[in-house]
Protein backbone atom coordinates (compact mmCIF):
# COMPACT_ATOMS: atom_id res chain seq x y z
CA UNK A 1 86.29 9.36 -33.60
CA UNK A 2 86.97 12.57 -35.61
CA UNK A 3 84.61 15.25 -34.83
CA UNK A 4 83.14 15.70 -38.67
CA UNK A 5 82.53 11.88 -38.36
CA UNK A 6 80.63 11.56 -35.13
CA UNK A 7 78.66 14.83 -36.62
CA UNK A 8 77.97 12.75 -39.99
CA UNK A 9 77.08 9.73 -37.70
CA UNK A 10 74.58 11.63 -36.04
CA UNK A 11 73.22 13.37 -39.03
CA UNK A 12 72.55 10.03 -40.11
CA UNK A 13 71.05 8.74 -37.08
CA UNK A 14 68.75 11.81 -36.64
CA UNK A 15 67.83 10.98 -40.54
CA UNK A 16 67.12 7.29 -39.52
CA UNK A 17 64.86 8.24 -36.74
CA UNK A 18 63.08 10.86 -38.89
CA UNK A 19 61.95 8.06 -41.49
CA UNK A 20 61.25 5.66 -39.12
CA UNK A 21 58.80 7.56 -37.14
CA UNK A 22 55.99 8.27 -39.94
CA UNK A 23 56.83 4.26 -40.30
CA UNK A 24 55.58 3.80 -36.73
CA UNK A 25 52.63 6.37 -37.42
CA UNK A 26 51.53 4.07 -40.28
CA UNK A 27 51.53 0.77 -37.93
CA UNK A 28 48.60 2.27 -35.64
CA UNK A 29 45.08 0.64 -36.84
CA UNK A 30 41.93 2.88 -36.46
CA UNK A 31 39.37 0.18 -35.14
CA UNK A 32 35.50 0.64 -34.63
CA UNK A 33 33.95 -1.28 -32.16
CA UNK A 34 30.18 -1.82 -32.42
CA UNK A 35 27.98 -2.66 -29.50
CA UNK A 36 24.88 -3.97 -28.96
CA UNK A 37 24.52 -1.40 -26.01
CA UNK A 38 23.33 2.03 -25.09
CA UNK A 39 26.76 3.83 -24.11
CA UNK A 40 27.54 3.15 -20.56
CA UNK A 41 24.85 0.97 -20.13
CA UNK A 42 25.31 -0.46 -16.39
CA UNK A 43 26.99 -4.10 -16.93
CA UNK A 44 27.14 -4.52 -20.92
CA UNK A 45 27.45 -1.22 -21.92
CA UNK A 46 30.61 -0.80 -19.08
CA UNK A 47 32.20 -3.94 -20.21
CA UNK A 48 31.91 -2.81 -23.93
CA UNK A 49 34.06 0.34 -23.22
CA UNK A 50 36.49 -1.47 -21.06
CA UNK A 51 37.43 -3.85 -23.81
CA UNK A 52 37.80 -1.15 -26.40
CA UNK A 53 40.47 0.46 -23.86
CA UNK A 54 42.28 -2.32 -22.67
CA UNK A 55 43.41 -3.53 -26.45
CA UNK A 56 43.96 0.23 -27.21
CA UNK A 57 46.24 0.25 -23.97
CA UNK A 58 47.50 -3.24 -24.39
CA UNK A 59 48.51 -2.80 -27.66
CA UNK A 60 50.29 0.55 -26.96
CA UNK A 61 47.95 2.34 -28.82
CA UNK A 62 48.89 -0.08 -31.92
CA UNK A 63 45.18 -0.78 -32.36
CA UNK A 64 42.71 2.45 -31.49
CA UNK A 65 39.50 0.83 -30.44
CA UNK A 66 36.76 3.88 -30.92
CA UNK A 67 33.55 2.32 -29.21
CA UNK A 68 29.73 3.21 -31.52
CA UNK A 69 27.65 2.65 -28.94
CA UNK A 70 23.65 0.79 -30.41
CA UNK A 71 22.14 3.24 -33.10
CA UNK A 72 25.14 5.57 -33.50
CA UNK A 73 27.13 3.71 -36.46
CA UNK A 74 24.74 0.47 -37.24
CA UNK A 75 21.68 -0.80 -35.08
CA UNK A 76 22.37 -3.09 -31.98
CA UNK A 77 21.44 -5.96 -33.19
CA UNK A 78 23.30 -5.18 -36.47
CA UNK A 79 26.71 -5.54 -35.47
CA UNK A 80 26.98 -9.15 -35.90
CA UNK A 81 26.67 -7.96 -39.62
CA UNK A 82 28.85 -4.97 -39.68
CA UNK A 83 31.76 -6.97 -38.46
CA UNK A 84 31.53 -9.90 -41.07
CA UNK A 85 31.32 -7.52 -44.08
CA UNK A 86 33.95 -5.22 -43.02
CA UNK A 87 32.04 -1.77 -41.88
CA UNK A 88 33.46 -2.21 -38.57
CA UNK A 89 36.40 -3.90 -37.15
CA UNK A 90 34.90 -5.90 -34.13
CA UNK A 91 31.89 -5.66 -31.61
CA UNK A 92 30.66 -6.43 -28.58
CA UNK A 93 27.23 -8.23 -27.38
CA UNK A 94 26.07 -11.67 -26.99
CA UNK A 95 25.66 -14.91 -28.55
CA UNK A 96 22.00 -15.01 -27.94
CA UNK A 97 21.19 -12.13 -30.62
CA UNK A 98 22.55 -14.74 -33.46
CA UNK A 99 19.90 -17.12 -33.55
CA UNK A 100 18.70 -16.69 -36.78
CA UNK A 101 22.39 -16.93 -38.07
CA UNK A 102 22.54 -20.55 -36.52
CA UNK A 103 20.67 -22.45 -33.46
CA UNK A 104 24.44 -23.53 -32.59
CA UNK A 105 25.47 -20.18 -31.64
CA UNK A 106 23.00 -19.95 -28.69
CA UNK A 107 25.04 -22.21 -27.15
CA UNK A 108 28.04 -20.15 -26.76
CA UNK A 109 26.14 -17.92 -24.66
CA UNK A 110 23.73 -19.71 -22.38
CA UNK A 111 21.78 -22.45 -21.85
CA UNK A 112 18.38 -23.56 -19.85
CA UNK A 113 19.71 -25.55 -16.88
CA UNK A 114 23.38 -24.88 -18.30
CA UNK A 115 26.57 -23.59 -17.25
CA UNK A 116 27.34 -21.10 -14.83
CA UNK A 117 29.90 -18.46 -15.53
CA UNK A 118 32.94 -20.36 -14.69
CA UNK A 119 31.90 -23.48 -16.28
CA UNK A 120 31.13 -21.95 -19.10
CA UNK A 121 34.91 -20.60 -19.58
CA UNK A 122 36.04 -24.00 -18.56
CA UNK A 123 33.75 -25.66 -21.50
CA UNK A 124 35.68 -23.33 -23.87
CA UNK A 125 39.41 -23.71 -22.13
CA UNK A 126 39.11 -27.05 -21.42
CA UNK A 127 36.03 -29.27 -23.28
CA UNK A 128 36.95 -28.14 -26.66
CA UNK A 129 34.43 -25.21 -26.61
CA UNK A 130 36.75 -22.80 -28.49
CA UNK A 131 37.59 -24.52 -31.36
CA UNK A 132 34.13 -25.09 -32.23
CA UNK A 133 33.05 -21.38 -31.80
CA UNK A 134 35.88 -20.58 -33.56
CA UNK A 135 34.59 -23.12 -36.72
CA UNK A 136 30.54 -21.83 -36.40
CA UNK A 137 31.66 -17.98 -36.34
CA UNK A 138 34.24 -18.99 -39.54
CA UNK A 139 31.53 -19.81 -41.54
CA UNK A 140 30.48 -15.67 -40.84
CA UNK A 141 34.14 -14.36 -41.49
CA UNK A 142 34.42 -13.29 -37.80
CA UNK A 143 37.06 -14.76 -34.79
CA UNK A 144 35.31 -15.20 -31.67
CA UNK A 145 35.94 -14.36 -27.89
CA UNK A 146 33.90 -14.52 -24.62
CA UNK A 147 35.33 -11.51 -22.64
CA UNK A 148 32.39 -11.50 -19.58
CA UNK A 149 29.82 -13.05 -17.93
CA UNK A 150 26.82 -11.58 -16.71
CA UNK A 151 26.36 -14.21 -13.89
CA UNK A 152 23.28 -16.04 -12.94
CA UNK A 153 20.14 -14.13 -14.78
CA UNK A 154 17.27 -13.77 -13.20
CA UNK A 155 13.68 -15.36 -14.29
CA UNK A 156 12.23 -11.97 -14.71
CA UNK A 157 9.66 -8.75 -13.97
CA UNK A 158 6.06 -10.05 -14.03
CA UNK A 159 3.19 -7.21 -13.48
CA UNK A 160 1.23 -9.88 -11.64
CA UNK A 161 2.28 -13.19 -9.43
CA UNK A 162 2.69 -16.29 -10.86
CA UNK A 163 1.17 -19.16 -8.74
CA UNK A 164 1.87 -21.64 -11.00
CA UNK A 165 2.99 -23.33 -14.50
CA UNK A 166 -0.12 -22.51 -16.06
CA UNK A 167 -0.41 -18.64 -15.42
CA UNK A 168 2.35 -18.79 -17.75
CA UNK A 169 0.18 -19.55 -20.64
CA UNK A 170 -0.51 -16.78 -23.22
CA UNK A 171 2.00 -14.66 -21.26
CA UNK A 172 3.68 -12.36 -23.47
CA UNK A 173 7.28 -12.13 -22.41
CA UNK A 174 10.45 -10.78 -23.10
CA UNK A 175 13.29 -12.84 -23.40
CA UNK A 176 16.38 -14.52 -26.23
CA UNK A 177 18.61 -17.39 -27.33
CA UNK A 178 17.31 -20.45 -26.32
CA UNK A 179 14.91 -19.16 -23.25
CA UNK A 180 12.97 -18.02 -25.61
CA UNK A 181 12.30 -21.38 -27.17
CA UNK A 182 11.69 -23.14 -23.54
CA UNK A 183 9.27 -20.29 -23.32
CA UNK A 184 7.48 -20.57 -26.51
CA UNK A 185 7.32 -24.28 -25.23
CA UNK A 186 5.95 -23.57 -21.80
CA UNK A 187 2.76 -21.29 -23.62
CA UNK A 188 4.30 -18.13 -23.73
CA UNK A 189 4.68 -15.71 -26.53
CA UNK A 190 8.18 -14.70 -26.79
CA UNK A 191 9.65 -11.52 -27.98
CA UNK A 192 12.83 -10.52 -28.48
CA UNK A 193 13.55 -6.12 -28.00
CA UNK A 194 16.52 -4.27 -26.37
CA UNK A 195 16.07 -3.48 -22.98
CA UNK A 196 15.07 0.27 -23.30
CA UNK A 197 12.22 -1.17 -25.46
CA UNK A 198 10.93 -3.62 -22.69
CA UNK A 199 10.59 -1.00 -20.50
CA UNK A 200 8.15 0.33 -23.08
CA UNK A 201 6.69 -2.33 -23.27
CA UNK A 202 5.77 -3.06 -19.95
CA UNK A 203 4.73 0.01 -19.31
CA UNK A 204 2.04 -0.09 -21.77
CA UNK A 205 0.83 -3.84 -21.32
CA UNK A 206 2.51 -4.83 -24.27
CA UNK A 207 4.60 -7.35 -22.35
CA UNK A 208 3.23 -9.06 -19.59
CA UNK A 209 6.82 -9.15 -18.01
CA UNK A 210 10.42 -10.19 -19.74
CA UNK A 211 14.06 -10.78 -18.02
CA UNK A 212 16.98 -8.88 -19.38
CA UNK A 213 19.97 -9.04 -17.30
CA UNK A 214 19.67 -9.29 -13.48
CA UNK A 215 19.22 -6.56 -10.29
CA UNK A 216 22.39 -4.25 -11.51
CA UNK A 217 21.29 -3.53 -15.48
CA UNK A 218 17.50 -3.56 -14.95
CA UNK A 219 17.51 -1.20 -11.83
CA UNK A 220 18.96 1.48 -14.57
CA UNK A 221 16.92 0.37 -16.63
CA UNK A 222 13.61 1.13 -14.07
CA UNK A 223 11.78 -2.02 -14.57
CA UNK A 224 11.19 -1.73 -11.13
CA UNK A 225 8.52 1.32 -11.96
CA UNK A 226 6.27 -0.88 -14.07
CA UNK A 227 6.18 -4.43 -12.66
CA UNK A 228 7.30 -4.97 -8.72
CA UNK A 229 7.24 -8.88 -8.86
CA UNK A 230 10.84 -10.02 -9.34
CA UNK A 231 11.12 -13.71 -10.20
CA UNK A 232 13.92 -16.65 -9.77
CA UNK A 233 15.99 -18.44 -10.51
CA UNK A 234 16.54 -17.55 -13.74
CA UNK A 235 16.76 -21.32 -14.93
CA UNK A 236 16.85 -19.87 -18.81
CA UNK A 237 20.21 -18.32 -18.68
CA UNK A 238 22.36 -19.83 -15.73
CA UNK A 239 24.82 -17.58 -16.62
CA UNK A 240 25.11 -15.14 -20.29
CA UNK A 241 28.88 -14.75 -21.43
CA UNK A 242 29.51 -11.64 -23.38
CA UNK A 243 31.79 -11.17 -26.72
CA UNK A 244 33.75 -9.71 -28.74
CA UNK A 245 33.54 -10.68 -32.63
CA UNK A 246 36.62 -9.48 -34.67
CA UNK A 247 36.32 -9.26 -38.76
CA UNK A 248 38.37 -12.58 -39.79
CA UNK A 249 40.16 -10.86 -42.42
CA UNK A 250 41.35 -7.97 -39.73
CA UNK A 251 42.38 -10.34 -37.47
CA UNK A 252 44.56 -12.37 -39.41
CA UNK A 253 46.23 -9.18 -41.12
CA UNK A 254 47.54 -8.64 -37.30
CA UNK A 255 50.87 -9.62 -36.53
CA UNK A 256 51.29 -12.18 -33.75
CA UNK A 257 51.73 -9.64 -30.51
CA UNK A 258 48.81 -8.09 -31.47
CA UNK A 259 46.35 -11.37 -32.12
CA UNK A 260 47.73 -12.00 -28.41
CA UNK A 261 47.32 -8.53 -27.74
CA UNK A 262 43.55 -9.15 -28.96
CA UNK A 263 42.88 -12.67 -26.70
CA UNK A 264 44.71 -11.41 -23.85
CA UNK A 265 42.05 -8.21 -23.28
CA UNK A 266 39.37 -10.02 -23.97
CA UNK A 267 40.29 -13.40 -21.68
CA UNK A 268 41.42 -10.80 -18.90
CA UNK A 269 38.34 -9.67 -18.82
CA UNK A 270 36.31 -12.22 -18.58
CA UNK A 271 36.12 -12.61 -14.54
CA UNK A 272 36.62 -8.92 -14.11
CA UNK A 273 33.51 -8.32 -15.99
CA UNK A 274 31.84 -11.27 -13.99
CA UNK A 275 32.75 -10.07 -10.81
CA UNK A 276 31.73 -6.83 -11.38
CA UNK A 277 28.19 -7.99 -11.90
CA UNK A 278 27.71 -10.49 -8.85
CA UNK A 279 28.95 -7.24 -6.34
CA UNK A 280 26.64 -4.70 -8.07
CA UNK A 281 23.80 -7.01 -8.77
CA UNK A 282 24.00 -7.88 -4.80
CA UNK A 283 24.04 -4.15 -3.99
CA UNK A 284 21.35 -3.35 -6.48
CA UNK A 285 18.85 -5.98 -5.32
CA UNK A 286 19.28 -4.99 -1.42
CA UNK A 287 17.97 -1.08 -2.74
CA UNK A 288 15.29 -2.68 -4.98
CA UNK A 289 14.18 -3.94 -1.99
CA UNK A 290 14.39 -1.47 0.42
CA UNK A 291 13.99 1.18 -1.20
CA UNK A 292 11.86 0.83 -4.61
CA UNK A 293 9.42 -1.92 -2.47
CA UNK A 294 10.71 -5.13 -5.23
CA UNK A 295 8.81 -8.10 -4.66
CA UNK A 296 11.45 -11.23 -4.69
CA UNK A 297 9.98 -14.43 -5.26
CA UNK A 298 10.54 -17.97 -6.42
CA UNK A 299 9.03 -19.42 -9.13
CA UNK A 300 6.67 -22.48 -7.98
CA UNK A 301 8.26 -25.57 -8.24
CA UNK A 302 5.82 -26.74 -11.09
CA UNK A 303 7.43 -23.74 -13.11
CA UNK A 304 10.82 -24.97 -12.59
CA UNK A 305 9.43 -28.76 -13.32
CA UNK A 306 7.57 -27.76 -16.53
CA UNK A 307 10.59 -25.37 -17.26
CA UNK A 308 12.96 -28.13 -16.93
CA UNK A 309 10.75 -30.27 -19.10
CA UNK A 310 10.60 -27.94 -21.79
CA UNK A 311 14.48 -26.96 -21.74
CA UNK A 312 15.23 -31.03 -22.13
CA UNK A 313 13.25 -30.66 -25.61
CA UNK A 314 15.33 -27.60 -26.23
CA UNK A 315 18.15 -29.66 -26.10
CA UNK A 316 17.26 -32.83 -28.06
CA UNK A 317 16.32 -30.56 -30.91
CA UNK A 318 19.55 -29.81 -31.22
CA UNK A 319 21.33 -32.69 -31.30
CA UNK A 320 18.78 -33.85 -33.89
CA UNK A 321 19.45 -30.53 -35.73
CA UNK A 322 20.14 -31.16 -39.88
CA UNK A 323 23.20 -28.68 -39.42
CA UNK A 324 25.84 -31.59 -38.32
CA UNK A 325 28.18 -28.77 -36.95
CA UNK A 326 24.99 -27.86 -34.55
CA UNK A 327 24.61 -31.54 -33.79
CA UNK A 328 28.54 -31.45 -32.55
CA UNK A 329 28.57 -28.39 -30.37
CA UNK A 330 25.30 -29.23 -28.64
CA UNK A 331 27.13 -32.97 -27.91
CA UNK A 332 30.47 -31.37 -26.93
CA UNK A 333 28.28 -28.93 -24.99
CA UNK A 334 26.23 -31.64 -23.20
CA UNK A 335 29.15 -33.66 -22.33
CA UNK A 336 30.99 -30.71 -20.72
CA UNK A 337 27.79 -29.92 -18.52
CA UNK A 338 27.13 -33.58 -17.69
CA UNK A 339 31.07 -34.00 -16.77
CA UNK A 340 30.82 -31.03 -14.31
CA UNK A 341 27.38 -31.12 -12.98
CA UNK A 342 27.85 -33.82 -10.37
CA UNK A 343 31.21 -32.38 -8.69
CA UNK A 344 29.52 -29.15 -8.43
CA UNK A 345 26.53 -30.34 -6.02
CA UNK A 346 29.60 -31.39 -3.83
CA UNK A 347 32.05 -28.21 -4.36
CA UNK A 348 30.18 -25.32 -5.16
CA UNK A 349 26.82 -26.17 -4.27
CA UNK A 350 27.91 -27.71 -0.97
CA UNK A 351 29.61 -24.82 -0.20
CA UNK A 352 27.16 -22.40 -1.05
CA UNK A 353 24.48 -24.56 0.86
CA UNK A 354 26.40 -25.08 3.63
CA UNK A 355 27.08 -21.20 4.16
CA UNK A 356 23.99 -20.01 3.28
CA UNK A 357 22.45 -22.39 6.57
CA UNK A 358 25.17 -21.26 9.11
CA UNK A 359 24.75 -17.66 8.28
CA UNK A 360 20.78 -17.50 8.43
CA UNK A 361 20.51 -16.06 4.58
């Protein structure tokens, strides 16, 4: 090649690369993520800020997740909203805040005497979960993912001891989703606040006790300073996935690496996040203990009786519910825990059991 053509050539080349690269500049979406979290909250508030930074790295900084932590662009419980009108591009919290959107929601998150973490990924994977969260949250304009699991929850602070099902009565207690209609069932007066306001709350007698997350969250939280007895299991929330809800009309704008880009962080983090909790949570609880003077206890078995009780009618309401798409999640939902349920008191709980007698815990 003739020196003035290779020059030309690379003239041109140069040229190409010039135009192409305010091209590429264009192609990078500014996303807001909204949470339902204080920033850096212990559990949620982590997991929140992990998701925005794995799509923003997964995507090669195609999508810019910027994380607004509760109160900073829209209220916590607001970003349900935000997302399916557009102010924001996706958030992060739970199911159980959606309630008043639709009973069927609750489901996705937890259930009395449901699904533990893993089943509860394996109801969406593999019992036809998914599609059906993906047709409630349609209805809202918003695409649906569980990214996290809080673990087993626990059944809550209580500023005195509870000797049985009827010192629940009157109880004013903190708690969401569908505990909180097993406990409106069982006598108690539930209330739904974030978990900085419970402290409040209890502080001042407002609440007689309330359950937010388990040992890890609520130690940062200082529950521990206002009410010492420390209640389980937390048969109201088995488990409580967390997740992200993208705006509909964002998503589907995305082309197809970046949709996968968008499942892939959020189904990656799923068991990180879940892991995470049932390491810190066991660390946490050991210091509650020693060091803060926690009272663990189990509830009396009446409580877990009359609890059990109460979470059946829970459950029957919903499969009688008017909203036929409520009626079908709560049946796919049922059939996925009663398919499960009797392998796990040979696998999991056996082993568990088993363990727990050999080593002396």
């Amino acid at each position: 090649m003739e020196r003035r053509t290779f020059l030309k050539a690379g003239a041109i080349g140069t040229a190409a690369t010039a135009l192409a690269s305010p091209a590429i500049a264009q192609d990078i979406r500014q996303w807001k993520m909204v949470t339902a979290w204080p920033k850096n909250l212990p559990g949620p508030g982590v997991a929140a800020q992990m998701l925005a930074d794995r799509i923003t790295t997964l995507s090669g900084g195609r999508i810019d997740v910027r994380l607004f932590p509760a109160g900073e662009l829209v209220p916590g419980r607001g970003v349900f909203d935000a997302v399916s009108e557009g102010t924001a591009e996706l958030y992060h919290a739970v199911p159980a805040y959606w309630g008043s959107k639709s009973k069927g929601i609750l489901l996705f998150g937890s259930q009395p005497f449901g699904l533990r973490a893993d089943e509860q990924f394996g109801w969406m994977l593999h019992g036809g979960g998914q599609a059906l969260y993906d047709e409630m949250y349609g209805r809202f304009g918003i695409k649906p993912f569980l990214c996290g699991n809080s673990g087993p929850q626990w059944g809550g602070w209580f500023r005195n001891e509870i000797a049985s099902a009827e010192d629940l009565k009157g109880m004013k207690f903190r708690t969401t989703g569908l505990a909180s209609e097993m406990a409106t069932k069982l006598g108690m007066a539930a209330e739904a606040m974030s978990g900085p306001a419970m402290f409040q709350a209890l502080q001042t007698g407002a609440l007689d006790a309330g359950e937010f997350i388990g040992p890890w969250t609520d130690s940062a939280l200082g529950y521990y300073q206002v009410a010492k007895n420390y209640y389980w299991p937390g048969v109201g929330e088995p488990s409580s996935a967390e997740e992200c809800g993208v705006n509909a009309e964002a998503f589907n704008a995305l082309p197809d690496d970046l949709k996968a880009v968008v499942q892939t962080a959020c189904d990656s983090l799923y068991t990180q996040v879940w892991t995470e909790y049932t390491t810190k949570h066991a660390q946490a609880l050991r210091a509650l203990q020693a060091e803060q003077g926690v009272q663990v206890k189990m509830f009396p078995e009446d409580v877990i009786t009359a609890s059990g009780n109460a979470a059946a009618e829970v459950i029957d309401e919903l499969r009688q519910d008017d909203d036929e798409l409520v009626a079908r999640i709560t049946e796919s939902f049922v059939s996925y825990r009663d398919s499960v349920g009797p392998y796990m008191v040979f696998a999991d709980n056996g082993q568990m059991n088993a363990r727990a007698a050999v080593m002396g815990y």
